[in-house]
N, C-alpha and C. Protein backbone atom coordinates (compact mmCIF):
# COMPACT_ATOMS: atom_id res chain seq x y z
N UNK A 1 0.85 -1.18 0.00
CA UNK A 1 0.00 0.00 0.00
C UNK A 1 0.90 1.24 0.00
N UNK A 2 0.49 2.32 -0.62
CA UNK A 2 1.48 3.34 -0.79
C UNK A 2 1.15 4.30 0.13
N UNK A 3 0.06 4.70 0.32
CA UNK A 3 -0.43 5.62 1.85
C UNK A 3 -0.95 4.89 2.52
N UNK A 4 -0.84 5.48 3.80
CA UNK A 4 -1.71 5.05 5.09
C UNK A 4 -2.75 6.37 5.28
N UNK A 5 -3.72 5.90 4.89
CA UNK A 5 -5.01 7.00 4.71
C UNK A 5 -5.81 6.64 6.21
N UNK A 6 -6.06 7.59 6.53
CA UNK A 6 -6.59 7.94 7.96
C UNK A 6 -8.24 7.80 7.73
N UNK A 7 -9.01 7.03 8.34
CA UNK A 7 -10.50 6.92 8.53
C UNK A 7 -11.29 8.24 8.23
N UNK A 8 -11.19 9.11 8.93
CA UNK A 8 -11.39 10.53 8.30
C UNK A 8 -11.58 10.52 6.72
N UNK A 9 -9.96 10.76 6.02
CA UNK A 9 -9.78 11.01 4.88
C UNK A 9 -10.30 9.69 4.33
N UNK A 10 -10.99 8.89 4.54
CA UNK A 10 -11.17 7.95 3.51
C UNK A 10 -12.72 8.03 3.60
N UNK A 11 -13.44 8.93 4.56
CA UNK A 11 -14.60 8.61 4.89
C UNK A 11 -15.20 9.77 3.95
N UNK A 12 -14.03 11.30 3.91
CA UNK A 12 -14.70 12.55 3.17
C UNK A 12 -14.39 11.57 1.73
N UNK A 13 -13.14 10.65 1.11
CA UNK A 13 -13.06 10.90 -0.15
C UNK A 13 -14.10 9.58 -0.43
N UNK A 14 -15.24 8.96 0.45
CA UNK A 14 -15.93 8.40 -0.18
C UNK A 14 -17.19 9.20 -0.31
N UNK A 15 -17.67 10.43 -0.09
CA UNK A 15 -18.41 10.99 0.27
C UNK A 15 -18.27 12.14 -0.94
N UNK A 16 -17.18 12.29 -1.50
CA UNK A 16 -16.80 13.15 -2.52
C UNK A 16 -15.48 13.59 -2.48
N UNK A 17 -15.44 15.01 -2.99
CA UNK A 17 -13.59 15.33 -2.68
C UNK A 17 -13.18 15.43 -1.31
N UNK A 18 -11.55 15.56 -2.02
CA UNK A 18 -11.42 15.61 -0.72
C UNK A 18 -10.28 17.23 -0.77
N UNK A 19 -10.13 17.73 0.02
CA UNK A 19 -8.86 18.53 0.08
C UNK A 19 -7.84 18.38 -0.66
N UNK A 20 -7.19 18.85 -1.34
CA UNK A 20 -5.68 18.37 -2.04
C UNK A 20 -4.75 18.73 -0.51
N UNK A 21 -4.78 19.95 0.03
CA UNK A 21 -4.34 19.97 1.31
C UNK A 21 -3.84 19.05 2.15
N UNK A 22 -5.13 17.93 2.48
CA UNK A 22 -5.40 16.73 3.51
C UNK A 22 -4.48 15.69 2.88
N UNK A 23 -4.72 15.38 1.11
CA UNK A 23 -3.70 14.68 0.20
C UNK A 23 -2.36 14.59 0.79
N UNK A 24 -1.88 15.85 0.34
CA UNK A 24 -0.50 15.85 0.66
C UNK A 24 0.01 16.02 1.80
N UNK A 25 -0.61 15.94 2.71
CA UNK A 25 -0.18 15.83 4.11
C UNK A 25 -0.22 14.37 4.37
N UNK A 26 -1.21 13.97 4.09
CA UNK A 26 -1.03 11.93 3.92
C UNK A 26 0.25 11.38 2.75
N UNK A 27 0.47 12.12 1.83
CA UNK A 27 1.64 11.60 1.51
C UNK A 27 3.05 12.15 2.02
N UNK A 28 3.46 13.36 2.88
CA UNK A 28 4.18 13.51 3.62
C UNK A 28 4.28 12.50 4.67
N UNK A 29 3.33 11.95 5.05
CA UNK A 29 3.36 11.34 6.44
C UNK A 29 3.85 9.82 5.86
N UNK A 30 3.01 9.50 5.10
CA UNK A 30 3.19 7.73 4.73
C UNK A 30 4.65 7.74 3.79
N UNK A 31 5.01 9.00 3.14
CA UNK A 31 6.22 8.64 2.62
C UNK A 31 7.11 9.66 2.38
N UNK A 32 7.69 9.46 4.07
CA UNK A 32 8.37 10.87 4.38
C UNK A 32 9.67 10.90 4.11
N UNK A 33 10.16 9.60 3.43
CA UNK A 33 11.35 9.95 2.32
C UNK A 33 11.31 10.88 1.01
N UNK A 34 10.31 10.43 0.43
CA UNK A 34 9.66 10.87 -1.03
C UNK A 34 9.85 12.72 -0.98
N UNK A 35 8.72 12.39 0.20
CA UNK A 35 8.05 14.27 0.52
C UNK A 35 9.13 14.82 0.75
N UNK A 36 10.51 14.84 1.34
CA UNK A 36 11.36 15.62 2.31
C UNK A 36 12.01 15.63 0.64
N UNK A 37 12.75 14.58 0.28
CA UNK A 37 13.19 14.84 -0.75
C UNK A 37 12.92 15.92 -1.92
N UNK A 38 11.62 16.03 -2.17
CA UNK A 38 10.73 16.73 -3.20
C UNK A 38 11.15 18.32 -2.52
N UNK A 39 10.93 18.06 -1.43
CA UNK A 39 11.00 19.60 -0.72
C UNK A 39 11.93 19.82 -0.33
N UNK A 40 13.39 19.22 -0.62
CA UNK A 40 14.27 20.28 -0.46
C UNK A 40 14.87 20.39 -1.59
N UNK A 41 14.43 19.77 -2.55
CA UNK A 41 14.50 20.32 -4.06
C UNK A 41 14.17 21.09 -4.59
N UNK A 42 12.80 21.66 -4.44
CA UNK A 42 11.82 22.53 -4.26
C UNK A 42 12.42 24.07 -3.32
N UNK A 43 12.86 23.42 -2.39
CA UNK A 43 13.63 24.72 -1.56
C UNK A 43 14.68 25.28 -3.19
N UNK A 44 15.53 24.10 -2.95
CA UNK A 44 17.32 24.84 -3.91
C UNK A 44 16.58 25.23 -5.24
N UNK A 45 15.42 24.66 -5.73
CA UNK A 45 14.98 25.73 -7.20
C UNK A 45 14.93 26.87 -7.15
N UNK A 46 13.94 26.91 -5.94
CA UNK A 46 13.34 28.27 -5.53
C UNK A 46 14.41 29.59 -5.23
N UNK A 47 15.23 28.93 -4.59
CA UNK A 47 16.29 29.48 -3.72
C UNK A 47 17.35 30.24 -5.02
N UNK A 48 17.14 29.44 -5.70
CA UNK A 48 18.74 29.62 -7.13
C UNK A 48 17.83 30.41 -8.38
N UNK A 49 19.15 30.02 -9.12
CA UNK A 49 19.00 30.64 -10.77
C UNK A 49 19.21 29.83 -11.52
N UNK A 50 19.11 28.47 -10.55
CA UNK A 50 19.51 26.88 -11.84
C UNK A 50 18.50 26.50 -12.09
N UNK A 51 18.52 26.34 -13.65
CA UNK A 51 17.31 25.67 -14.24
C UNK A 51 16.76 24.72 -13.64
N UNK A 52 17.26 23.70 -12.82
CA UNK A 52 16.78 22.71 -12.33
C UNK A 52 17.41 22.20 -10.84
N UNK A 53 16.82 21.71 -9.92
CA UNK A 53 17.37 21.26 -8.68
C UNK A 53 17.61 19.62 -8.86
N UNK A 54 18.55 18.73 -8.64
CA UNK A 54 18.27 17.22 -8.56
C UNK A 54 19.27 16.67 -7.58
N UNK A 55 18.76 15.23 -7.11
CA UNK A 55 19.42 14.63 -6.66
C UNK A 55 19.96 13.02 -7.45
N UNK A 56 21.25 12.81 -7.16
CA UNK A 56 22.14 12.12 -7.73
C UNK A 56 22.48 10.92 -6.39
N UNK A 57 22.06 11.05 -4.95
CA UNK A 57 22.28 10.19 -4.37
C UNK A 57 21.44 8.85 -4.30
N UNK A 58 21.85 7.91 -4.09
CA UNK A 58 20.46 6.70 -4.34
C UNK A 58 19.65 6.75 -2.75
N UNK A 59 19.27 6.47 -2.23
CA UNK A 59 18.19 6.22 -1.31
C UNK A 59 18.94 5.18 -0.40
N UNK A 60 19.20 5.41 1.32
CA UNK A 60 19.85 4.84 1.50
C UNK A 60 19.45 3.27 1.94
N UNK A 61 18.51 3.32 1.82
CA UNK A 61 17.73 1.75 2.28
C UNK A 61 16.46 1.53 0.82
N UNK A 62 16.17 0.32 0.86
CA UNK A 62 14.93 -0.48 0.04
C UNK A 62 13.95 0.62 -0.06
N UNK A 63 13.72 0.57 1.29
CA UNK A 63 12.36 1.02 1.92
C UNK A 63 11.70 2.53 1.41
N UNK A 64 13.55 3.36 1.65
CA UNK A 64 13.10 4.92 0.94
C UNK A 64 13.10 4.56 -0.95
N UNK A 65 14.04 3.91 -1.26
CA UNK A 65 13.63 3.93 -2.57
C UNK A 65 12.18 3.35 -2.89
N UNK A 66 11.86 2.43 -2.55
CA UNK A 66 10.08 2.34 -2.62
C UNK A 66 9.18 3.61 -2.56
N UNK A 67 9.34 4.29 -1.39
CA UNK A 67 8.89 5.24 -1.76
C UNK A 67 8.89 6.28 -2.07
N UNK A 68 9.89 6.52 -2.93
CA UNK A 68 10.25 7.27 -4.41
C UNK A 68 9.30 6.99 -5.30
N UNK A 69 9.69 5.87 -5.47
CA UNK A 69 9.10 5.07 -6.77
C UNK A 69 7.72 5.22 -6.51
N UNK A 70 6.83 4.94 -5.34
CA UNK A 70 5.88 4.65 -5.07
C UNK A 70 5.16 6.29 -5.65
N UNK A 71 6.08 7.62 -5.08
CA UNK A 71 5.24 8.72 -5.03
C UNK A 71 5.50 9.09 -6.27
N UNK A 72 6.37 8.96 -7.45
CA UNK A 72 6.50 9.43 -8.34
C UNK A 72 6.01 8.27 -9.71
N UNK A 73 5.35 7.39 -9.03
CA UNK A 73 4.63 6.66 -10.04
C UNK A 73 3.15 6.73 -9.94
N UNK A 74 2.63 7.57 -9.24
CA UNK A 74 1.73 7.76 -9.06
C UNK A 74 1.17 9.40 -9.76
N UNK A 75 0.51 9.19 -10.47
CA UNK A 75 -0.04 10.34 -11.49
C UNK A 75 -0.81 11.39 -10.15
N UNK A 76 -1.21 10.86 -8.92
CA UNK A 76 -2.04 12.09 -8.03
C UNK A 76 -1.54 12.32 -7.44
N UNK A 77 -0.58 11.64 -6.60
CA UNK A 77 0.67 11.87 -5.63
C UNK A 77 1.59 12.57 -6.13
N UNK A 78 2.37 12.38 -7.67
CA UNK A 78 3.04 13.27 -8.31
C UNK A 78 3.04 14.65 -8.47
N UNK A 79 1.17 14.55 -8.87
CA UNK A 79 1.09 15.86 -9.70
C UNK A 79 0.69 16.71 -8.12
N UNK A 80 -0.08 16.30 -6.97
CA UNK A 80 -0.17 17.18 -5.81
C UNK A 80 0.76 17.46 -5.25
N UNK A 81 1.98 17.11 -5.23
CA UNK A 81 3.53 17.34 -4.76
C UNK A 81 3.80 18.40 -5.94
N UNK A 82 3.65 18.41 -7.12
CA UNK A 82 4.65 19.79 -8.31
C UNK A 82 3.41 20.41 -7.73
N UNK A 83 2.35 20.93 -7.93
CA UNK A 83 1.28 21.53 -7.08
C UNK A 83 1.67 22.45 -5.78
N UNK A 84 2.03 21.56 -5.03
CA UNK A 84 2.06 21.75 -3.74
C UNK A 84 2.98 22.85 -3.33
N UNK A 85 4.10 22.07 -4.24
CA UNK A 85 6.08 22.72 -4.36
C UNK A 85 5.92 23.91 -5.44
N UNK A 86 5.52 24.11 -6.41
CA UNK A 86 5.44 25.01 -7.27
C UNK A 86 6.40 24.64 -8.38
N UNK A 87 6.57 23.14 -8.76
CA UNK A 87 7.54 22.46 -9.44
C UNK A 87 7.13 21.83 -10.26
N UNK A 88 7.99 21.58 -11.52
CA UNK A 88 7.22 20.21 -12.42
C UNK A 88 8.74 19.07 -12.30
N UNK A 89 8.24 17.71 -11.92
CA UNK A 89 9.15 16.88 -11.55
C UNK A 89 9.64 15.98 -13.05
N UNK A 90 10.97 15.63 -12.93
CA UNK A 90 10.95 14.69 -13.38
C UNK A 90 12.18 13.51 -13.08
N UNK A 91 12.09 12.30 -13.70
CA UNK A 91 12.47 11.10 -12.92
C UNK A 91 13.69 10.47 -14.07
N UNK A 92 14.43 10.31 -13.35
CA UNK A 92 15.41 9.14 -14.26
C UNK A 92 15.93 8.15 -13.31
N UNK A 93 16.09 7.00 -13.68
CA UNK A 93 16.43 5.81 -13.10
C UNK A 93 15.52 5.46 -11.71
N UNK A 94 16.63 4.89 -10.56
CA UNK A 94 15.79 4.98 -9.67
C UNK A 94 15.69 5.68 -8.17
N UNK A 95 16.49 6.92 -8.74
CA UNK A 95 16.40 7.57 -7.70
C UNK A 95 17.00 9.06 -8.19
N UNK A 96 17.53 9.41 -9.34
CA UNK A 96 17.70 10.69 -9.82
C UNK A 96 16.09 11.61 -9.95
N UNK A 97 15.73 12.26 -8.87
CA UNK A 97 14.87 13.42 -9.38
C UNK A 97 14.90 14.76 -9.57
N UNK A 98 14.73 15.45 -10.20
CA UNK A 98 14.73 16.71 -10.86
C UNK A 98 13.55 17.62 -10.66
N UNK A 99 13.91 18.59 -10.19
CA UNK A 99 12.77 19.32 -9.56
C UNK A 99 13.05 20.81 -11.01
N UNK A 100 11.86 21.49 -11.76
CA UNK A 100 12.24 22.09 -12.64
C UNK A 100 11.09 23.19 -12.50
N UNK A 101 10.97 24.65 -12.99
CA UNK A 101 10.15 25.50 -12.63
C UNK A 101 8.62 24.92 -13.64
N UNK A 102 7.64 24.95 -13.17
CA UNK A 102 6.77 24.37 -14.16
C UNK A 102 6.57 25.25 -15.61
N UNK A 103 7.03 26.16 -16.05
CA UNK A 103 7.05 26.90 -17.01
C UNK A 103 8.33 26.41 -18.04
N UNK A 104 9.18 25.31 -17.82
CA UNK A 104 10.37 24.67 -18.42
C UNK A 104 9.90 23.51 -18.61
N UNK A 105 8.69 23.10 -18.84
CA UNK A 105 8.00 21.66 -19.17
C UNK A 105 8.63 21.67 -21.00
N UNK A 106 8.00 22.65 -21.50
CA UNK A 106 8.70 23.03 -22.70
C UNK A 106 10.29 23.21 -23.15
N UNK A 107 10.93 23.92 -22.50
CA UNK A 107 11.96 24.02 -22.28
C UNK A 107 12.67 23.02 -22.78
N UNK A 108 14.06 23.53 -23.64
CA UNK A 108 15.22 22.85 -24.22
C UNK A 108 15.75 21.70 -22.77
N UNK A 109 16.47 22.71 -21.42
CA UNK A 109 16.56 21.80 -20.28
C UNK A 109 16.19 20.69 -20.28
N UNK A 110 14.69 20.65 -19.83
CA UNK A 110 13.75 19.88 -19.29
C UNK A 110 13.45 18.82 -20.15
N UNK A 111 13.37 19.12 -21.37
CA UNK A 111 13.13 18.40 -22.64
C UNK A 111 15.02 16.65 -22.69
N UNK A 112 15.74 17.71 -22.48
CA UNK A 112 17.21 17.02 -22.49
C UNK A 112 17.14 16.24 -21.85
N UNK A 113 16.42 16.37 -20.58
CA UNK A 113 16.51 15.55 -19.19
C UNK A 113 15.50 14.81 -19.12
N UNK A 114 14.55 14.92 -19.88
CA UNK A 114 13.55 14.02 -20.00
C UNK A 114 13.51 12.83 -21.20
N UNK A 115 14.50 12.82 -22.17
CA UNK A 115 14.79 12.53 -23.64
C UNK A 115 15.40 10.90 -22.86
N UNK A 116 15.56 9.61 -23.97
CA UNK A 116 15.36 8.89 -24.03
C UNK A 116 16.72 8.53 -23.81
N UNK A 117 17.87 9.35 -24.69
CA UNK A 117 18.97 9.67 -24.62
C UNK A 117 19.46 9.85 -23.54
N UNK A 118 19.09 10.84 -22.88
CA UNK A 118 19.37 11.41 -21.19
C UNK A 118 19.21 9.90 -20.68
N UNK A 119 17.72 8.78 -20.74
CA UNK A 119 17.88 8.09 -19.75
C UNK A 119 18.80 6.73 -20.13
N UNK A 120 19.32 6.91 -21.22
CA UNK A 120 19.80 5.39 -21.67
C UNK A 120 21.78 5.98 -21.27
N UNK A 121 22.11 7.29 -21.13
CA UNK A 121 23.37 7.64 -20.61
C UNK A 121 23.44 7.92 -18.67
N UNK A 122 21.94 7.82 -18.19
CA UNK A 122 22.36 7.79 -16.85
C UNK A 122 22.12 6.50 -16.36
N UNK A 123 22.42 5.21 -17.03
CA UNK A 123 22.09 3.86 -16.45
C UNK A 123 23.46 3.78 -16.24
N UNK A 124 23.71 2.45 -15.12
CA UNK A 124 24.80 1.88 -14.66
C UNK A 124 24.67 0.27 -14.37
N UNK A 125 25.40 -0.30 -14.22
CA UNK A 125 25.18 -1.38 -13.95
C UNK A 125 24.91 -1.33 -12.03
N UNK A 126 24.93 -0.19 -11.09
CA UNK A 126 24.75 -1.18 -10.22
C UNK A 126 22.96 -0.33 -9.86
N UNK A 127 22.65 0.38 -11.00
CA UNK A 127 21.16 0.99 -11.23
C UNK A 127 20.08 -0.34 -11.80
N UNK A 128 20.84 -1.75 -12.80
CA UNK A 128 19.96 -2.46 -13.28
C UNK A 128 19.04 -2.54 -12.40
N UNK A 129 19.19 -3.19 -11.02
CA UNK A 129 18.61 -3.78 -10.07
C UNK A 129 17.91 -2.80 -9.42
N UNK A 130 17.54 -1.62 -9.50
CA UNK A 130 17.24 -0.80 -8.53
C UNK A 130 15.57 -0.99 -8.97
């Protein structure tokens, strides 16, 4: 399971919407590797004049890389985190993420780093397994 959704929040989102607010506070909580990560990426964008913020370290246990994977394979979890952060994300391998201003979706950058090319030159052999 990728969140731990609280009785509450499962009781408004059967009832209709729910908060995007309440969202991302349940995915901070259930995957507070993912979230911290996102947000201090989100900080150094904000903070700089670099096209893009990323991280290059792998995850230091299973558990946080799961939920990487978990929050950035997820199309609602994804998109309420660039939302949230004021970011548009993107992913290579299994643990390089890239935090980019959402107005560089277009963008030459963003485009490079998202290209097929970009992901077939950041593989490694000890990434197969990841």
């Amino acid at each position: 399971m990728s969140l731990d959704v609280s009785p509450r929040l499962l009781a408004e989102a059967e009832a209709g919407d729910i908060r995007e607010a309440d969202f991302v506070d349940t995915v901070r909580t259930s995957l507070p590797y993912a979230y911290d990560l996102v947000e201090s990426l989100a900080t150094k964008l904000h903070a700089g004049i670099a096209e893009f913020a990323d991280n290059q370290t792998p995850p230091s246990s299973e558990r946080e890389r799961g939920q990487l994977l978990r929050a950035l394979a997820s199309d609602a979890i994804r998109g309420s985190l660039e939302r949230h952060f004021g970011v548009a994300l993107a992913f290579q391998n299994c643990h390089r993420v890239a935090a980019f201003r959402p107005e560089a979706r277009d963008g030459r950058t963003y485009t490079r780093f998202t290209s097929t090319r970009a992901q077939v030159l950041n593989q490694s052999a000890e990434l197969r397994d990841c």
